[in-house]
Protein backbone atom coordinates (compact mmCIF):
# COMPACT_ATOMS: atom_id res chain seq x y z
CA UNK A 1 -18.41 -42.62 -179.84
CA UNK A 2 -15.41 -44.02 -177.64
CA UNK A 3 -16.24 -43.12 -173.52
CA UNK A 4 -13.43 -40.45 -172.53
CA UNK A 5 -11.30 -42.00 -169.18
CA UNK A 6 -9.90 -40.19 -166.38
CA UNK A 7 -7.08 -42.44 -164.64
CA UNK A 8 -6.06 -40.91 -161.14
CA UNK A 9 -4.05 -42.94 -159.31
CA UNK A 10 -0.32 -42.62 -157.58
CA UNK A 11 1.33 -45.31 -158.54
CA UNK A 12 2.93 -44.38 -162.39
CA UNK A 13 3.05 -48.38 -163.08
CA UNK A 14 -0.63 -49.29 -161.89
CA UNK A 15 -2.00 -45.96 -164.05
CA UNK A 16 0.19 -47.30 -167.06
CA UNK A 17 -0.64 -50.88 -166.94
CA UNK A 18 -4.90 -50.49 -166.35
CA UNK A 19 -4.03 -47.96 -169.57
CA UNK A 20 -2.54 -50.25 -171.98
CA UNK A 21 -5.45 -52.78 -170.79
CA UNK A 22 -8.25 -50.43 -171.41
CA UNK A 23 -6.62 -49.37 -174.93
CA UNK A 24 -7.32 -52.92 -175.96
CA UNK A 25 -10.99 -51.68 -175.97
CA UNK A 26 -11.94 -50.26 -179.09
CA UNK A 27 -15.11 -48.04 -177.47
CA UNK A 28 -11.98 -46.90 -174.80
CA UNK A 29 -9.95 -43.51 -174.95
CA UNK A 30 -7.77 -42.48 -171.71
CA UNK A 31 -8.05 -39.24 -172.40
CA UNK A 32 -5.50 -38.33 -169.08
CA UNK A 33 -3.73 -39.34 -166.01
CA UNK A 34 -3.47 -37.90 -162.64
CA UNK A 35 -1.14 -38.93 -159.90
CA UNK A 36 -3.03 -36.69 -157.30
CA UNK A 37 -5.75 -34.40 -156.44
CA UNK A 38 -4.33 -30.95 -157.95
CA UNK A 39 -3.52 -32.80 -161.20
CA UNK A 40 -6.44 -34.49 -161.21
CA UNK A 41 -9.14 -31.44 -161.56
CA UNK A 42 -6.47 -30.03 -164.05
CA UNK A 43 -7.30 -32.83 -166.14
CA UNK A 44 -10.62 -32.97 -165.78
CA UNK A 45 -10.82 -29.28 -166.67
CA UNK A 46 -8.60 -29.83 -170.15
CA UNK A 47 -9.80 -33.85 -170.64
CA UNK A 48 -13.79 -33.35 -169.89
CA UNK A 49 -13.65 -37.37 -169.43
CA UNK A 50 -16.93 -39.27 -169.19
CA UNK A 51 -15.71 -41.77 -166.77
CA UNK A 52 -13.04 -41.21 -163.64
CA UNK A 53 -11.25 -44.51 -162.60
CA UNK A 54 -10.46 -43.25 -158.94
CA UNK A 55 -7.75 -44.50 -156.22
CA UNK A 56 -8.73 -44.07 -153.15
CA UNK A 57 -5.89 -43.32 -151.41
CA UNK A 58 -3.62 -40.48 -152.23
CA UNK A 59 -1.15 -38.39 -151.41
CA UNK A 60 -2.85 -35.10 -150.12
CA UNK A 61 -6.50 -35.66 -150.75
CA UNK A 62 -8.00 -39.11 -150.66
CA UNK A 63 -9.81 -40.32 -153.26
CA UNK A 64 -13.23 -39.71 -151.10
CA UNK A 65 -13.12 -35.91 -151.17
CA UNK A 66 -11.33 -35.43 -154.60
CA UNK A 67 -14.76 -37.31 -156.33
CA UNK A 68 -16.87 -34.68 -154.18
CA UNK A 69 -15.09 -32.35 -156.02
CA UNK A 70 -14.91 -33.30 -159.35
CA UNK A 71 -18.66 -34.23 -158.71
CA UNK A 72 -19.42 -30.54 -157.81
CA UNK A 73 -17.39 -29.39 -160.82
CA UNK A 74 -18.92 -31.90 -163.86
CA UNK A 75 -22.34 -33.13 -162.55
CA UNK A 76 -22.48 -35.60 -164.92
CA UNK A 77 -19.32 -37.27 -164.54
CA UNK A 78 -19.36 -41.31 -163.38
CA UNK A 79 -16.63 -41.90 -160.84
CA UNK A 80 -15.22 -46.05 -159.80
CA UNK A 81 -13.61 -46.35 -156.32
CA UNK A 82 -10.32 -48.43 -157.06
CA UNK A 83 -8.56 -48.95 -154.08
CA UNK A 84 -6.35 -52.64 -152.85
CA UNK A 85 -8.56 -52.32 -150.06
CA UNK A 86 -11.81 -54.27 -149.81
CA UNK A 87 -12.61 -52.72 -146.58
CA UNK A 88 -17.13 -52.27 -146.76
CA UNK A 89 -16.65 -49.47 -144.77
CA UNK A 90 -14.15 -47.44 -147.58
CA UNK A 91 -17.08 -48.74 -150.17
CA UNK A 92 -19.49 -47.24 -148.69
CA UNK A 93 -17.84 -44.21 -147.99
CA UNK A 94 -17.01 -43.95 -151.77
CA UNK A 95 -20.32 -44.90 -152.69
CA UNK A 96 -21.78 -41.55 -150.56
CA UNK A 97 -19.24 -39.66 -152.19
CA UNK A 98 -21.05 -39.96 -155.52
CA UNK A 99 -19.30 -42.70 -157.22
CA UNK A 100 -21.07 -45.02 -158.71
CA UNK A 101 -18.59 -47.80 -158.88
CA UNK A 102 -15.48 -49.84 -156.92
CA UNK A 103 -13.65 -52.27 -157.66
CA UNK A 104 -10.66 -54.23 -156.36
CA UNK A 105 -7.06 -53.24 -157.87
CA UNK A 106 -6.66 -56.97 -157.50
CA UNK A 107 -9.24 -57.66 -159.68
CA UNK A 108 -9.11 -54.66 -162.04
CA UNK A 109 -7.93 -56.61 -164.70
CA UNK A 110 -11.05 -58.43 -165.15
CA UNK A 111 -13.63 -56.62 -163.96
CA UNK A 112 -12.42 -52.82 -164.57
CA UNK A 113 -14.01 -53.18 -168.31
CA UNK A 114 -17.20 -54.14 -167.22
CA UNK A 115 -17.42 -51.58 -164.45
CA UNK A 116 -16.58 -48.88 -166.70
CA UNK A 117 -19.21 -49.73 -169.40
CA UNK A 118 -22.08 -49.93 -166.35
CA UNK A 119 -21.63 -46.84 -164.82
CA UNK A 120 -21.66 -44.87 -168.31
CA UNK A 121 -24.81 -46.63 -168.65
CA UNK A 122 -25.36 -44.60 -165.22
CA UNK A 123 -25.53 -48.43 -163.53
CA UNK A 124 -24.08 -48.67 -160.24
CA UNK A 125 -20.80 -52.20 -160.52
CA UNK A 126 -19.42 -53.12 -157.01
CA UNK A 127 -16.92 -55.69 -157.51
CA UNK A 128 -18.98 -59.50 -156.38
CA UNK A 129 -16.82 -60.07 -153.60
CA UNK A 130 -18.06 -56.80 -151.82
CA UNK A 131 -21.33 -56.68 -152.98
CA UNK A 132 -23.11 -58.21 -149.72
CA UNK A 133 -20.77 -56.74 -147.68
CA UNK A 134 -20.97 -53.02 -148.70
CA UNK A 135 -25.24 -53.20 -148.67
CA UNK A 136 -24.85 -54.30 -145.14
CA UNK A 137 -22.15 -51.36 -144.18
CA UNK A 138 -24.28 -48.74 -146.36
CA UNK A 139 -27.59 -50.11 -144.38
CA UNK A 140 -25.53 -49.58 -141.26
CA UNK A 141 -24.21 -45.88 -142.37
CA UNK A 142 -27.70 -44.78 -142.70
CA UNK A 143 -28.91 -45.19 -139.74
């Protein structure tokens, strides 16, 4: 059974491009894109995808608030922060939100596979350059 992907992200050419990479995958189906918020619960409603590839930053709604949403709506559903920012703090803030994974657009290419796999497996991936950084900011957060 292939794992059903939700792309949301703004940018037409970085939703197309993470696509044709994850088609390569033969376990893989985008099942939908979303260049915001709005369209984004639209397709989850139609898509019912197993795994949400998330920008953080869009127009509207960030990326933060739309996975509390599409948390509320399909309990189940594993989200990954994406975001060009490595900022701990937007991590962590992602993290809380319910998603269960982030990684670097600048590294998406290698590392988006692997992330997607883990948190179907319900395993939390932060990208290795973050790692350290984002226990310390969630550690920090929590207190």
């Amino acid at each position: 059974m292939k794992l059903r992907v939700l792309l949301v992200d703004d940018h037409h050419m970085f939703r197309q491009a993470v696509g044709m990479s994850l088609a390569q995958s033969p376990d893989i189906e985008v099942v939908a894109e979303a260049a915001d918020g709005q369209a984004a619960l639209e397709a989850l409603a139609r898509s019912a995808p197993d795994v949400v590839c998330m920008d953080v930053n869009l127009p509207g709604q960030d990326g933060i608030e739309l996975t509390r949403q599409l948390l509320a709506r399909q309990p189940g559903l594993r989200v990954i922060g994406l975001s060009a920012h490595v900022d701990p703090h937007l991590v962590a803030r992602m993290l809380q939100a319910g998603a269960l994974g982030y990684v670097s657009k600048l590294r998406a290419g290698q590392e988006l596979l692997t992330a997607i796999h883990q948190v179907a497996r319900n395993q939390s991936y932060i990208g290795p350059e973050l790692d350290q950084q984002v226990t310390r900011e969630l550690m920090r957060l929590e207190r």
